[in-house]
Protein backbone atom coordinates (compact mmCIF):
# COMPACT_ATOMS: atom_id res chain seq x y z
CA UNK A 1 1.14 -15.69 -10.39
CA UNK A 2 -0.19 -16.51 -13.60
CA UNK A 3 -1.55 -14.39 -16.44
CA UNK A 4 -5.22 -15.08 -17.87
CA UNK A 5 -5.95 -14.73 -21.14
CA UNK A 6 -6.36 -10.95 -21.06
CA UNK A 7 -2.83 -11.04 -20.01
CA UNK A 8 -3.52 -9.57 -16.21
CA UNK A 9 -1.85 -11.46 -13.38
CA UNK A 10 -4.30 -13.66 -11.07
CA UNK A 11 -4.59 -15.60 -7.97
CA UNK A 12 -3.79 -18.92 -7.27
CA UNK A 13 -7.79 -19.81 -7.21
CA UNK A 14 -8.08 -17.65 -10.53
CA UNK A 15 -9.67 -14.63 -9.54
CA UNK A 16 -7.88 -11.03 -11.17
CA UNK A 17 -4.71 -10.31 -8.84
CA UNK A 18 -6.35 -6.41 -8.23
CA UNK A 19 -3.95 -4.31 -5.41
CA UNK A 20 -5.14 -1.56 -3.75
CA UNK A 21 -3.67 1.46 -3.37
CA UNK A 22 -4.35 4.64 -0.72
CA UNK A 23 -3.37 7.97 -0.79
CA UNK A 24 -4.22 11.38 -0.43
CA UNK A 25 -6.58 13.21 -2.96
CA UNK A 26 -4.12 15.84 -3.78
CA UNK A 27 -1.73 16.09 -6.69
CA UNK A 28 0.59 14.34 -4.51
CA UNK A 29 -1.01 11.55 -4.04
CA UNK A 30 -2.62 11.40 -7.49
CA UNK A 31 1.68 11.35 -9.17
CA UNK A 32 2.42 8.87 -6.67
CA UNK A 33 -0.64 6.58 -7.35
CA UNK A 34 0.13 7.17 -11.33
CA UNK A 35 4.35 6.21 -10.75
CA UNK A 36 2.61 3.19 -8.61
CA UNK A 37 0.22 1.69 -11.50
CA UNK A 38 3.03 2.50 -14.12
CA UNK A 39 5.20 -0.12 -11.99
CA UNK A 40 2.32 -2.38 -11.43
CA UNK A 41 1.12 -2.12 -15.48
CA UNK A 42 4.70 -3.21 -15.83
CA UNK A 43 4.53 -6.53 -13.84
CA UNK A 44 0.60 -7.11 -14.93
CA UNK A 45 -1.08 -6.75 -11.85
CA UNK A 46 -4.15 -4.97 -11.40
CA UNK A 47 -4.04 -1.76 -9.10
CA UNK A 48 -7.25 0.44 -7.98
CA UNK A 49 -6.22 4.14 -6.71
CA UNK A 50 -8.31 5.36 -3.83
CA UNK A 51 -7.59 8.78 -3.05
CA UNK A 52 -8.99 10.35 0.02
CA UNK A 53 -8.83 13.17 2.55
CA UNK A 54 -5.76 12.65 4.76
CA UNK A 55 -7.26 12.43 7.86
CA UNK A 56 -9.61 9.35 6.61
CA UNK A 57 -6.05 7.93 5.08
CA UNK A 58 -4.82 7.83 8.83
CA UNK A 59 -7.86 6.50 10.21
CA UNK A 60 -8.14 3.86 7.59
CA UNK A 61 -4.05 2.69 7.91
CA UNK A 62 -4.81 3.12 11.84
CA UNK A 63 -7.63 0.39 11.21
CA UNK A 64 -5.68 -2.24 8.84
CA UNK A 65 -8.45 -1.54 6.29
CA UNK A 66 -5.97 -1.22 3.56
CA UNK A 67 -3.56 -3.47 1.78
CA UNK A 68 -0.84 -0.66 0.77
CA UNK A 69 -0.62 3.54 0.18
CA UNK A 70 2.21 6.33 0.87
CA UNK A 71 2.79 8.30 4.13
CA UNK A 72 5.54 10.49 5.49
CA UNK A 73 7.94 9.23 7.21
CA UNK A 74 11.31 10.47 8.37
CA UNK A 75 14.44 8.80 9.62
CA UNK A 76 14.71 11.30 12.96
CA UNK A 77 17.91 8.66 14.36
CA UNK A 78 19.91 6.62 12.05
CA UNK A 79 19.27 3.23 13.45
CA UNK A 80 17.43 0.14 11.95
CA UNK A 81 14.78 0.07 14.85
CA UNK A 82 13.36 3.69 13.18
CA UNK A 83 11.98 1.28 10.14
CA UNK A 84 10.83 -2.04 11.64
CA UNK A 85 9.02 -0.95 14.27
CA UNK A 86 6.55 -0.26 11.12
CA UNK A 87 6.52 -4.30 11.36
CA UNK A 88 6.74 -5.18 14.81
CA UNK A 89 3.23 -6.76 15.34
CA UNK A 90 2.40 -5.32 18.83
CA UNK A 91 2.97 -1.74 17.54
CA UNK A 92 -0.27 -2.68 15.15
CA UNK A 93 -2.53 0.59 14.96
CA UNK A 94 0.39 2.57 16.07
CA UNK A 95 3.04 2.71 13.73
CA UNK A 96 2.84 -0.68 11.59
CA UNK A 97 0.18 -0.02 9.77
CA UNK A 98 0.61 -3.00 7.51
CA UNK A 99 -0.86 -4.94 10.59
CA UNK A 100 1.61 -7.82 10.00
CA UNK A 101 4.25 -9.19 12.03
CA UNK A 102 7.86 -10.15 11.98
């Protein structure tokens, strides 16, 4: 992705490269969102922080309305299926709340 003149990564068509990010609106979530745009400031891309209450976080991950944010998670059996079910496409609005599919 190239940079425009204000030295901010875009999209292919031009428009700003702008990532969204969710997470809870507690001091959690507001260090985790800060470490996030530090990385992203890095690279040059764009990122928006939207914190919100944790039960609207669920819903909104439940309902693929957003492109990436933080969530616990534990490995409770040490096998590879306990992280890509997060992927597997039918287990979309369950646990892969990306909503993509491998």
């Amino acid at each position: 992705y190239k940079k425009d003149a204000s030295g901010w990564r875009t999209q292919p068509n031009g428009k700003p490269l702008v990532v969204e990010y969710k997470a809870r609106n507690d001091s959690i979530g507001q260090q985790s969102a800060e470490l996030w745009k530090k990385n992203f400031d890095s690279l040059h891309i764009r990122m928006v922080y939207k914190p919100m209450l944790f039960s609207d976080l669920l819903r909104s991950q439940k309902q693929c309305e957003g492109m990436f944010g933080s969530s616990a998670w534990i490995a409770d059996y040490p096998d590879g299926d306990n992280f890509m079910q997060n992927f597997y496409g039918p287990n979309t609005h369950m646990t892969n709340w990306s909503c993509g599919s491998i």
